[in-house]
C-alpha atoms as a PDB file:
ATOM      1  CA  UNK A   1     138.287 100.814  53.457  1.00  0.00           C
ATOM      2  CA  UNK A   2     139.205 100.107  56.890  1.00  0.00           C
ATOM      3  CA  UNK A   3     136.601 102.348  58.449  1.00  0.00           C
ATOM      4  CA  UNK A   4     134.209 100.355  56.623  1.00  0.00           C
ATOM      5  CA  UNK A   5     134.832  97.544  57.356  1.00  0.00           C
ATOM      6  CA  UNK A   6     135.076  98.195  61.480  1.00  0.00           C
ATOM      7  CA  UNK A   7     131.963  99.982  60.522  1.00  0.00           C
ATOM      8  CA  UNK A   8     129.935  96.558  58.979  1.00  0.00           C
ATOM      9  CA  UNK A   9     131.874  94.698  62.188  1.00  0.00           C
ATOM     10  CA  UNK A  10     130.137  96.977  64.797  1.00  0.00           C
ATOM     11  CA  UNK A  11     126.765  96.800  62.938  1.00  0.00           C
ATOM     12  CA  UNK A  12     127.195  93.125  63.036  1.00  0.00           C
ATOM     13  CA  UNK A  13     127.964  92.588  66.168  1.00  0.00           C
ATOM     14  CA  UNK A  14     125.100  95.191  67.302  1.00  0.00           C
ATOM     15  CA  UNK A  15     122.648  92.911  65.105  1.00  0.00           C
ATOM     16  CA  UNK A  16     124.530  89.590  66.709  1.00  0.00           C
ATOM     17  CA  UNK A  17     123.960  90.566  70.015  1.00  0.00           C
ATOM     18  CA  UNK A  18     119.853  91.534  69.630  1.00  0.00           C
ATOM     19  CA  UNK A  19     119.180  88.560  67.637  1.00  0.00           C
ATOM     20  CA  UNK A  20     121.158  86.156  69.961  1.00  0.00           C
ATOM     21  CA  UNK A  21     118.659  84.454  72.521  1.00  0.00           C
ATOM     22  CA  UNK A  22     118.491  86.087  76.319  1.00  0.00           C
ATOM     23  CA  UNK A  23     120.328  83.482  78.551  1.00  0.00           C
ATOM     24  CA  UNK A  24     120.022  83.160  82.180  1.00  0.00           C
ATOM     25  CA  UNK A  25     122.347  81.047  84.347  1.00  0.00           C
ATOM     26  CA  UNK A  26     120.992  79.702  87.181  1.00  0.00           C
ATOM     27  CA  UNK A  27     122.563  80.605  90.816  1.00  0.00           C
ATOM     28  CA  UNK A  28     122.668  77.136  91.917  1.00  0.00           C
ATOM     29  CA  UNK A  29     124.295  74.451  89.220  1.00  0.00           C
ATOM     30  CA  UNK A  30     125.190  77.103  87.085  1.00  0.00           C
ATOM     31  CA  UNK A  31     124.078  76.325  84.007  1.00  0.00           C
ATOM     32  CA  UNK A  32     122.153  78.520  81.679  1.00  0.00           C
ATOM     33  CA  UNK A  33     118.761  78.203  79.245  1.00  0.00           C
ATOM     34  CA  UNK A  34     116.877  80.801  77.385  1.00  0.00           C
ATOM     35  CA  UNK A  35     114.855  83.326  79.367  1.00  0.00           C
ATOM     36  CA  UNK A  36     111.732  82.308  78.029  1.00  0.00           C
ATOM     37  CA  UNK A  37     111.672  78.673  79.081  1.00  0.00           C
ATOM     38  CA  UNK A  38     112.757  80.249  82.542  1.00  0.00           C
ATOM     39  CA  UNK A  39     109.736  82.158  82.803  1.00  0.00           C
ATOM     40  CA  UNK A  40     107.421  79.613  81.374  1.00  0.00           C
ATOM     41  CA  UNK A  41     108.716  77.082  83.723  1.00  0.00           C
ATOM     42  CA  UNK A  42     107.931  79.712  86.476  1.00  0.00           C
ATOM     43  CA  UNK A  43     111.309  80.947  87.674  1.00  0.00           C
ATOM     44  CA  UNK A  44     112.631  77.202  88.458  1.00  0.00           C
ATOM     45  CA  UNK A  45     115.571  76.031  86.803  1.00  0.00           C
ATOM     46  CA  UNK A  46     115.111  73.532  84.838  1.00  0.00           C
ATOM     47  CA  UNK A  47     118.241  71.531  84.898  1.00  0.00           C
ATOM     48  CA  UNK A  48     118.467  70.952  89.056  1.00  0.00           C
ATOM     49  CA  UNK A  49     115.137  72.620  89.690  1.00  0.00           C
ATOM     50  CA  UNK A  50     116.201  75.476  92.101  1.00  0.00           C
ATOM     51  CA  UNK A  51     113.902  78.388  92.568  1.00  0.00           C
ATOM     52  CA  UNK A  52     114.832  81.917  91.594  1.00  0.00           C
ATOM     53  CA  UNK A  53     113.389  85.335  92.566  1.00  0.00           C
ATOM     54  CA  UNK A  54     110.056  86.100  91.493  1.00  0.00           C
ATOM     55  CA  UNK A  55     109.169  89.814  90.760  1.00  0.00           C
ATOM     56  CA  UNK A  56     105.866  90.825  92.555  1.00  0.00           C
ATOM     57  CA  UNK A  57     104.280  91.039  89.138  1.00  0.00           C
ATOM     58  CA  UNK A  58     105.380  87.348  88.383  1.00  0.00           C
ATOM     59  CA  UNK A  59     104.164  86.110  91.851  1.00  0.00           C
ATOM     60  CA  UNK A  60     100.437  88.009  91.277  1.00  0.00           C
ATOM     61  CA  UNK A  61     100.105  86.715  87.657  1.00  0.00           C
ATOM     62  CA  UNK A  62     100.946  83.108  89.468  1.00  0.00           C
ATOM     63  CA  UNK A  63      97.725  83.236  91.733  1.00  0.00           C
ATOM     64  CA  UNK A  64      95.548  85.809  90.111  1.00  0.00           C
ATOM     65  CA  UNK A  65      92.544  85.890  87.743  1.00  0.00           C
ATOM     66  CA  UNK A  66      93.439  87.133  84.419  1.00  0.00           C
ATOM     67  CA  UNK A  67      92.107  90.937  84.430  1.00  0.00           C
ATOM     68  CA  UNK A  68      91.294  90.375  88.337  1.00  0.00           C
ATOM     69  CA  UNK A  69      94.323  92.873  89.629  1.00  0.00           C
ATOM     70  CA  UNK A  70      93.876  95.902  90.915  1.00  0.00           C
ATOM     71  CA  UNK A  71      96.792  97.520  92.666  1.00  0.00           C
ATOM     72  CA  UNK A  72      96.199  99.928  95.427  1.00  0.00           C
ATOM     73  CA  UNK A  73      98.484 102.253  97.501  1.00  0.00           C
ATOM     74  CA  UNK A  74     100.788 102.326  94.489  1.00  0.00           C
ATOM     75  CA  UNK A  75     102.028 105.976  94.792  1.00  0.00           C
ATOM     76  CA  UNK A  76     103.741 105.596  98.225  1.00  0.00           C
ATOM     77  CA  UNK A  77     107.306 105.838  97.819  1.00  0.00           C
ATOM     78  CA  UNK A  78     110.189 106.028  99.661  1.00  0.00           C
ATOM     79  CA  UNK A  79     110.789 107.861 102.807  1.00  0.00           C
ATOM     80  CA  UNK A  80     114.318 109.398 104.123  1.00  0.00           C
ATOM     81  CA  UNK A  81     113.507 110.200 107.928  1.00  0.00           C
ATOM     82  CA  UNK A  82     117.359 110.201 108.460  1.00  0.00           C
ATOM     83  CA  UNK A  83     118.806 111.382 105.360  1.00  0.00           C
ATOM     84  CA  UNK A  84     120.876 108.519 105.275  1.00  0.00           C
ATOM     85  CA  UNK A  85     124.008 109.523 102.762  1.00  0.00           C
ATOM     86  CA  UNK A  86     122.677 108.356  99.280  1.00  0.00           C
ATOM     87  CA  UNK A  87     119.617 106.559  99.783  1.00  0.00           C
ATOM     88  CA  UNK A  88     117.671 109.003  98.099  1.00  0.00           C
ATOM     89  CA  UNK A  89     119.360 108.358  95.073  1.00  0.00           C
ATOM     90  CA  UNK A  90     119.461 104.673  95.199  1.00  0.00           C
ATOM     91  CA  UNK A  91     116.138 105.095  95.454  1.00  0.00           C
ATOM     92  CA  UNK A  92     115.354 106.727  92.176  1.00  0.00           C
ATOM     93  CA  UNK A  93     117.845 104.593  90.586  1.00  0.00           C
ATOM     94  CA  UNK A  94     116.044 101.113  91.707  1.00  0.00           C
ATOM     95  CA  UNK A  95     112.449 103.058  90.903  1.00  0.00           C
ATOM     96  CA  UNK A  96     113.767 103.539  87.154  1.00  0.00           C
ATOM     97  CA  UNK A  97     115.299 100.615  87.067  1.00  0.00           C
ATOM     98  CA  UNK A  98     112.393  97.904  88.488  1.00  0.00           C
ATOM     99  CA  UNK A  99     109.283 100.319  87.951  1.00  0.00           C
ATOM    100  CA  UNK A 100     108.076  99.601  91.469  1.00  0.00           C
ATOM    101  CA  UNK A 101     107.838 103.147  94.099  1.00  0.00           C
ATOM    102  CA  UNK A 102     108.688 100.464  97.262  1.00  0.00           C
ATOM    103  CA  UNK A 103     109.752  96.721  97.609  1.00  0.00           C
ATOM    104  CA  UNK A 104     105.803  96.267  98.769  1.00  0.00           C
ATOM    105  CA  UNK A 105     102.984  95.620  95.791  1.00  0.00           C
ATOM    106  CA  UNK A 106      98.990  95.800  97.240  1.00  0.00           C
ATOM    107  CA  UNK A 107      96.418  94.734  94.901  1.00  0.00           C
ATOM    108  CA  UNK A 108      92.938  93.126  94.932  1.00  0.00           C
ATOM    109  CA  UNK A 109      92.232  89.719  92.923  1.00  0.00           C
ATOM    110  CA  UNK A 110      90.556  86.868  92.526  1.00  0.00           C
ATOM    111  CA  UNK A 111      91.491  83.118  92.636  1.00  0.00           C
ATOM    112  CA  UNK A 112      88.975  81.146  90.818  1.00  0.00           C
ATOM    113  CA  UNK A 113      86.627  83.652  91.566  1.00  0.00           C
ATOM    114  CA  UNK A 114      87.274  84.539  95.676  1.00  0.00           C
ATOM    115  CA  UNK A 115      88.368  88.272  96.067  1.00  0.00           C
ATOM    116  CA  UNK A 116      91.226  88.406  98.241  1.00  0.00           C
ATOM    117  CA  UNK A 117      93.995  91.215  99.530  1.00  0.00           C
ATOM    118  CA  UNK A 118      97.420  90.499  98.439  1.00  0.00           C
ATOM    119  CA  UNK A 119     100.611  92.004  99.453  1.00  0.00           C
ATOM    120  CA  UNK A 120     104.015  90.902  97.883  1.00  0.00           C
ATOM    121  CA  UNK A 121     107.399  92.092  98.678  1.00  0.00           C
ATOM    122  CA  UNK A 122     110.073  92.335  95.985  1.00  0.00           C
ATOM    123  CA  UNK A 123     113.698  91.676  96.582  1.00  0.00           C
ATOM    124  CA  UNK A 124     114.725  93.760  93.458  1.00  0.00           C
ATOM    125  CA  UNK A 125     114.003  96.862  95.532  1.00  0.00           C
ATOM    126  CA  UNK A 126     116.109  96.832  98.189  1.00  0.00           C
ATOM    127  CA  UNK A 127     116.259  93.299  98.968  1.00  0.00           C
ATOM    128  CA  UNK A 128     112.249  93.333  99.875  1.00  0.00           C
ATOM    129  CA  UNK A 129     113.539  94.833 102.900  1.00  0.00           C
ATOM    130  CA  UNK A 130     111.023  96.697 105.313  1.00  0.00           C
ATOM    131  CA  UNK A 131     111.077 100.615 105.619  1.00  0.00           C
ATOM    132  CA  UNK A 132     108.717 102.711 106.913  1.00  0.00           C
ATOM    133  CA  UNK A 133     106.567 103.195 103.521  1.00  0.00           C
ATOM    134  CA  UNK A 134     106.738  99.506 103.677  1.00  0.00           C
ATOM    135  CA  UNK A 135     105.334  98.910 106.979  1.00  0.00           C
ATOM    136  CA  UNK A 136     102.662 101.509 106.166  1.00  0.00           C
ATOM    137  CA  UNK A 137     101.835  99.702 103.167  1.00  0.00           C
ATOM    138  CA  UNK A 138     101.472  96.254 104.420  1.00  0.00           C
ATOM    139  CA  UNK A 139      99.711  97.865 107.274  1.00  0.00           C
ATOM    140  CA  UNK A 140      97.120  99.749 105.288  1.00  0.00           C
ATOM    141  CA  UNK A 141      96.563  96.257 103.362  1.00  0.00           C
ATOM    142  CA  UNK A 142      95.619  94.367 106.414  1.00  0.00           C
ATOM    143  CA  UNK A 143      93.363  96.880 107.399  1.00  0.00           C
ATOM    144  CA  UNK A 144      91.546  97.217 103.632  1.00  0.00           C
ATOM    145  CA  UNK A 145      91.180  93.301 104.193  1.00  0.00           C
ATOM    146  CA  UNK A 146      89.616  93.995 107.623  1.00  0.00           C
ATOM    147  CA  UNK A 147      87.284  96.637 106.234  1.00  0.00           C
ATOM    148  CA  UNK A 148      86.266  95.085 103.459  1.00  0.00           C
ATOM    149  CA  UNK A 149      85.963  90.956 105.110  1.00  0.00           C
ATOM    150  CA  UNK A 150      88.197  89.982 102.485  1.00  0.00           C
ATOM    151  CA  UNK A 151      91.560  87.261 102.737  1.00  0.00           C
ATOM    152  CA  UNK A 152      94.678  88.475 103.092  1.00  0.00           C
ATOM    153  CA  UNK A 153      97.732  86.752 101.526  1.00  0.00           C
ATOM    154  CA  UNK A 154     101.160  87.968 102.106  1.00  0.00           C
ATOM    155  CA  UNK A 155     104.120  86.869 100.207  1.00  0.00           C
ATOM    156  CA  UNK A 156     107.401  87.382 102.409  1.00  0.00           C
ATOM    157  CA  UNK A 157     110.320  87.599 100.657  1.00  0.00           C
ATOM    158  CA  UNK A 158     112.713  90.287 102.683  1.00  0.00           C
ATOM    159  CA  UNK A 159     116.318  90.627 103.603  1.00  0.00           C
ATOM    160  CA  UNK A 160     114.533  92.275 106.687  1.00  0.00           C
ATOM    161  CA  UNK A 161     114.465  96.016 108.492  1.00  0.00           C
ATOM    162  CA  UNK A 162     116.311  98.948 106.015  1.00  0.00           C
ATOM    163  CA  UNK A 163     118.978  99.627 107.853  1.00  0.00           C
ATOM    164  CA  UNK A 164     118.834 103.275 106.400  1.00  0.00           C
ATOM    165  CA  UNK A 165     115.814 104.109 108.429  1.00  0.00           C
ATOM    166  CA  UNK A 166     117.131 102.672 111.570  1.00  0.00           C
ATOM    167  CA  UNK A 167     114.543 102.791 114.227  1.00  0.00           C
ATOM    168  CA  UNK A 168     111.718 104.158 111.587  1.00  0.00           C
ATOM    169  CA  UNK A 169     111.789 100.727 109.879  1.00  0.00           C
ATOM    170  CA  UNK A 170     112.053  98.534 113.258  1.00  0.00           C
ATOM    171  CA  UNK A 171     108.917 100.380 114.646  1.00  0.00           C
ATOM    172  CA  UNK A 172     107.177  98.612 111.694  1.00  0.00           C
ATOM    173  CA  UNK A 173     107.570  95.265 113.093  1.00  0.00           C
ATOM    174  CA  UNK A 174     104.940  96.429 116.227  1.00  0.00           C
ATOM    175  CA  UNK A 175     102.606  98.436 113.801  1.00  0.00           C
ATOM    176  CA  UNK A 176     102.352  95.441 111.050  1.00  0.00           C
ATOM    177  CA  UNK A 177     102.005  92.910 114.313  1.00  0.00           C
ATOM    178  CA  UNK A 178      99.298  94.611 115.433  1.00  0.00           C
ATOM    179  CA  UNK A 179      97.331  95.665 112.418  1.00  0.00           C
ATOM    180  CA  UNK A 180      97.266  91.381 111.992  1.00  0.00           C
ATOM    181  CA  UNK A 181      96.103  91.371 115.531  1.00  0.00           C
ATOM    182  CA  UNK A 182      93.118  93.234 114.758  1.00  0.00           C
ATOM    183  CA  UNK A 183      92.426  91.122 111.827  1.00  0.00           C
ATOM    184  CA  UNK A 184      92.581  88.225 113.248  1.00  0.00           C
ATOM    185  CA  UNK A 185      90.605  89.156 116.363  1.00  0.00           C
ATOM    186  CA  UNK A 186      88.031  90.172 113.731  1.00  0.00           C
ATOM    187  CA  UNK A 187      87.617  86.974 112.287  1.00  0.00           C
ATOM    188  CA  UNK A 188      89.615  87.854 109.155  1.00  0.00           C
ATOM    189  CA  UNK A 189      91.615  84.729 107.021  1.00  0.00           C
ATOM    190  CA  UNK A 190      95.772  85.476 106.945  1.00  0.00           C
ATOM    191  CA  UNK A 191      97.292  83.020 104.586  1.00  0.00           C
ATOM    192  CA  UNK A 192     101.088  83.825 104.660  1.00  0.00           C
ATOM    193  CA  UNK A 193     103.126  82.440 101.913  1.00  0.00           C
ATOM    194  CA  UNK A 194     107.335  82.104 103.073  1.00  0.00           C
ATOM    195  CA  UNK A 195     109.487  82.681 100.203  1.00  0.00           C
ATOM    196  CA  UNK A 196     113.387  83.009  99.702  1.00  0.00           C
ATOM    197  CA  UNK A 197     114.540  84.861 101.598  1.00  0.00           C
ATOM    198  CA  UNK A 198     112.150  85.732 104.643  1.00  0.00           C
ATOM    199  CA  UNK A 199     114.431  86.819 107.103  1.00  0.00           C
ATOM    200  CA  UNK A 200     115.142  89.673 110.136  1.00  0.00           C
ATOM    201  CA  UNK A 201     112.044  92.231 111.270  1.00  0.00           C
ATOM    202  CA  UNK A 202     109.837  90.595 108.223  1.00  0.00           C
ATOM    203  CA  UNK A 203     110.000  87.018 110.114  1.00  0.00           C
ATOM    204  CA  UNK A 204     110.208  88.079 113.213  1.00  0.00           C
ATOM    205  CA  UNK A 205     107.020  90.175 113.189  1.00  0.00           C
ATOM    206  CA  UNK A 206     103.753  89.765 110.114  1.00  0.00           C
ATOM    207  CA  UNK A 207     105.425  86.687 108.496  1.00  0.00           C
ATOM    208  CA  UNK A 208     105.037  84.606 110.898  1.00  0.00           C
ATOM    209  CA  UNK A 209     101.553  85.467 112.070  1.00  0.00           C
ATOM    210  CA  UNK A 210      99.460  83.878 109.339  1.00  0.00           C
ATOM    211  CA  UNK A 211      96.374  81.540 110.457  1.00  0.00           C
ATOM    212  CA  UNK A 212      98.221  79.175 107.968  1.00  0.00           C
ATOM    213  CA  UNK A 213     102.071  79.723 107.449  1.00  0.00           C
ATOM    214  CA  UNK A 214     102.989  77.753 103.429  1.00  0.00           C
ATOM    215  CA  UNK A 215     106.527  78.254 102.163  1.00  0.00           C
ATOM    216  CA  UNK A 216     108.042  77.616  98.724  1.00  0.00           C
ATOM    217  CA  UNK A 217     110.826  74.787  98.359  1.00  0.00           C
ATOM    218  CA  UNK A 218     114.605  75.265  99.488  1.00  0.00           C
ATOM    219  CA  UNK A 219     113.392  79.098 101.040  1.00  0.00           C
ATOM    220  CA  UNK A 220     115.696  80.068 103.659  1.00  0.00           C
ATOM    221  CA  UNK A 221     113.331  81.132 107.003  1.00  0.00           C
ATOM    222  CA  UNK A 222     114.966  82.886 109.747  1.00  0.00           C
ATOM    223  CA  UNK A 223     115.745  85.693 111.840  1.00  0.00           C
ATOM    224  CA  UNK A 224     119.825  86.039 111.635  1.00  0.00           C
ATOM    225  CA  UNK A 225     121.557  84.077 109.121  1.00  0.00           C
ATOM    226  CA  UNK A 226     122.846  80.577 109.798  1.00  0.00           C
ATOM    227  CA  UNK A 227     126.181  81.761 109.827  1.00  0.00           C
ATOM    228  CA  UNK A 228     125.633  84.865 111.881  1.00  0.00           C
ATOM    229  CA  UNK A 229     124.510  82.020 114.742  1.00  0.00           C
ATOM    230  CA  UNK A 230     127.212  78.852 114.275  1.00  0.00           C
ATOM    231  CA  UNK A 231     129.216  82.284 115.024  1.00  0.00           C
ATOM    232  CA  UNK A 232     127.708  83.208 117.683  1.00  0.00           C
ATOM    233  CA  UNK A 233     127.085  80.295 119.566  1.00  0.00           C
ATOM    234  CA  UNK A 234     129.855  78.473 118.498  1.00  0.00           C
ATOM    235  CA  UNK A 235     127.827  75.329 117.474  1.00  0.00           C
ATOM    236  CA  UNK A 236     127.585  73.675 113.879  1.00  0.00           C
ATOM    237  CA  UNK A 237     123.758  73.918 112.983  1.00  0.00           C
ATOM    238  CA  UNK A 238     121.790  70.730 111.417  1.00  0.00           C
ATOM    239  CA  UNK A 239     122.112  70.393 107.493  1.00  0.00           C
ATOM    240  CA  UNK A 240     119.302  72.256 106.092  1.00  0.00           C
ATOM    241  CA  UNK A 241     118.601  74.680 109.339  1.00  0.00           C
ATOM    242  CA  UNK A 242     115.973  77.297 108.599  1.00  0.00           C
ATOM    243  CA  UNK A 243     115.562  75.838 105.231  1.00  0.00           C
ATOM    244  CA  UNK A 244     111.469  75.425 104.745  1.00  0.00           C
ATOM    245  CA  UNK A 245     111.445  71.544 105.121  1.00  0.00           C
ATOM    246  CA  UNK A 246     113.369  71.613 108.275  1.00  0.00           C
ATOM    247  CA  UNK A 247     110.929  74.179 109.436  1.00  0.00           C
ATOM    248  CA  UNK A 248     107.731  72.220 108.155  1.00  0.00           C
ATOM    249  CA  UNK A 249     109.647  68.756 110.025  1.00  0.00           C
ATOM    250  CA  UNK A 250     109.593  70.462 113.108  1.00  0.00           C
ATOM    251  CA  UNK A 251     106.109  72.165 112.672  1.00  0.00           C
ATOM    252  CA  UNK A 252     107.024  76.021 112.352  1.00  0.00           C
ATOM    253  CA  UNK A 253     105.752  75.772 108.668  1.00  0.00           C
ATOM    254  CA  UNK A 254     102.260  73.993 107.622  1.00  0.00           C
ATOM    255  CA  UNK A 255     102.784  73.190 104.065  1.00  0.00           C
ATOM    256  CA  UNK A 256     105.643  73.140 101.511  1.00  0.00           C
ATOM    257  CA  UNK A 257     103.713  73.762  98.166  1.00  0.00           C
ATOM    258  CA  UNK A 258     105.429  74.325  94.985  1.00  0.00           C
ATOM    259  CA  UNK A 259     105.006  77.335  92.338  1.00  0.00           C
ATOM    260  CA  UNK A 260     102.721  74.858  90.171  1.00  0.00           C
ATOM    261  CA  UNK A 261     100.400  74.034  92.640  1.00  0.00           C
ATOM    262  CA  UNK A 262     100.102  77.375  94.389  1.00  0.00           C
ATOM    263  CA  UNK A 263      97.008  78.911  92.957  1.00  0.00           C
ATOM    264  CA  UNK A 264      95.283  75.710  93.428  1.00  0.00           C
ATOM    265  CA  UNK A 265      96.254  75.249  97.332  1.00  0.00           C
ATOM    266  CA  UNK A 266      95.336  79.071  98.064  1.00  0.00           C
ATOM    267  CA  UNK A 267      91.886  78.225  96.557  1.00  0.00           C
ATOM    268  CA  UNK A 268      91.088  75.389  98.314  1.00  0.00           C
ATOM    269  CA  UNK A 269      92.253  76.744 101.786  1.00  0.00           C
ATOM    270  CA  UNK A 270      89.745  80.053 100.810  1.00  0.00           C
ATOM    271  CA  UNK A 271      86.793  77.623  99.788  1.00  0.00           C
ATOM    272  CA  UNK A 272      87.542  75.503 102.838  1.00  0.00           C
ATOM    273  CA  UNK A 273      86.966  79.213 104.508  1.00  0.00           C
ATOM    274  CA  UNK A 274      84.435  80.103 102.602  1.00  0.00           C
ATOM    275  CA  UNK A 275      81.882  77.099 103.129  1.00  0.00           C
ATOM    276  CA  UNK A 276      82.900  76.751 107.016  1.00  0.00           C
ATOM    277  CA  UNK A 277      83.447  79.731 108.035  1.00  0.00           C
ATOM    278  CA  UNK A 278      87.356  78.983 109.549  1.00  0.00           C
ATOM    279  CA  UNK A 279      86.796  75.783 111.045  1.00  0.00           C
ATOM    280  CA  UNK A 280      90.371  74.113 108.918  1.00  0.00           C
ATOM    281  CA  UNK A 281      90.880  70.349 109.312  1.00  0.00           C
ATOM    282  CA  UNK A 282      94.593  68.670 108.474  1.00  0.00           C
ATOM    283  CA  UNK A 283      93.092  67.330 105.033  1.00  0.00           C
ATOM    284  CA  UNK A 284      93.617  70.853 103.865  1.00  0.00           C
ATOM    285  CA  UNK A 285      97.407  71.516 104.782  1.00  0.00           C
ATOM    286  CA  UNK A 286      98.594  67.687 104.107  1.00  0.00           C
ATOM    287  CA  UNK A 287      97.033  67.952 100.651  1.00  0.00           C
ATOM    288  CA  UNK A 288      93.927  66.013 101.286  1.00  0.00           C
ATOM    289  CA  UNK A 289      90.662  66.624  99.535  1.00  0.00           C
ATOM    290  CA  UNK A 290      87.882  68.820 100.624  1.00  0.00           C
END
């Protein structure tokens, strides 16, 4: 009798548990709502309105055509130039576990119509941060935007260089830098988009390069970490320092434009492009009309 009845308690709670909604607590005021109204509210809280992670899937289904993606470059996975103790394995684990090969997604689209070249790091595979496969990637991506006379958008969103491929990932930071170079010396439209967190060999080399630099509210935009300076220096920094709207105040950023809005702000810098051929005004970046 007692067997039974632990039995019907386990297949209750078992039943409990899959019926019960999927709750996530938000990072910043801590409170929690079902996943769903997350994700239909776009990854922003919607108690105090803090922005969470998006996965590179979310962030192309933000901007994208319905139908209009078409990944490319998807089968390069990780390197391990050093053998660095365990990386291999963490590897696998974080390919099984987030379905992505590297923390770098390339894909063709359209918004409203205009093909572009997208490239999208995700911070669920190791922190978005930039390897050699990476680099490569983001590389080849500029370069299929050259060849082709397509836009290139890049969301940043990287803890920086992999420190288990020591100099193999810093040597990315002159190969990305100059594949935007070329693009840009070829007449070719860079839109980079500054997410949380865009920080180390990501900002300090193709992040920061775009013909028009937009970043998402609150996103932390920096090469070491405000505490890593105030230590260093031995100064307290300004409230909000490297935070996007400090940046945008003192001009390193060109718009703050929120997840809603995105899509619609991409298009209307690409038409701008489109109809005169590059020649941008400041209606365009302080939300003006065409």
């Amino acid at each position: 009798m007692e067997k039974e009845e632990r039995s019907l308690k386990t297949v209750f709670r078992t039943v409990t548990r899959k019926l019960a909604p999927d709750y996530v607590n938000c990072k910043s005021c801590g409170r929690r709502a079902v996943r769903k109204v997350w994700q239909e509210n776009m990854n922003i809280c919607p108690f105090c309105g803090r922005y969470q992670a998006m996965s590179a899937d979310q962030r192309l289904s933000l901007i994208f055509d319905p139908g209009s993606r078409q990944d490319f470059n998807s089968d390069a996975g990780v390197r391990d130039p050093l053998n660095f103790p365990g990386y291999s394995e963490k590897a696998k684990k974080l390919e099984k576990k987030t379905g992505l090969k590297e923390s770098a997604v390339t894909a063709f689209g359209r918004i409203n119509g205009i093909k572009v070249v997208a490239v999208v790091l995700d911070t669920r595979f190791f922190m978005g941060s930039m390897s050699s496969r990476v680099g490569e990637k983001v590389t080849r991506a500029v370069e299929t935007a050259d060849r082709e006379k397509l836009p290139l958008i890049i969301f940043a969103a990287s803890g920086g260089a992999r420190m288990q491929e020591g100099i193999h990932s810093l040597m990315q930071m002159a190969k990305t830098s100059s594949a935007v170079q070329e693009f840009s010396e070829n007449g070719g439209l860079y839109i980079s988009c500054l997410t949380h967190p865009t920080t180390g060999g990501v900002t300090a080399s193709f992040a920061t390069l775009g013909d028009i630099t937009l970043a998402e509210p609150g996103a932390l935009i920096g090469f070491a970490g405000p505490r890593v300076i105030e230590q260093t220096i031995g100064v307290k920094l300004p409230k909000g320092f490297q935070r996007a709207e400090y940046l945008h105040k003192h001009g390193f950023v060109d718009r703050i434009v929120k997840r809603q809005e995105l899509k619609e702000v991409l298009y209307d810098i690409l038409k701008l492009h489109e109809d005169s051929r590059g020649a941008f005004t400041e209606d365009i970046l302080k939300g003006g009309s065409r």
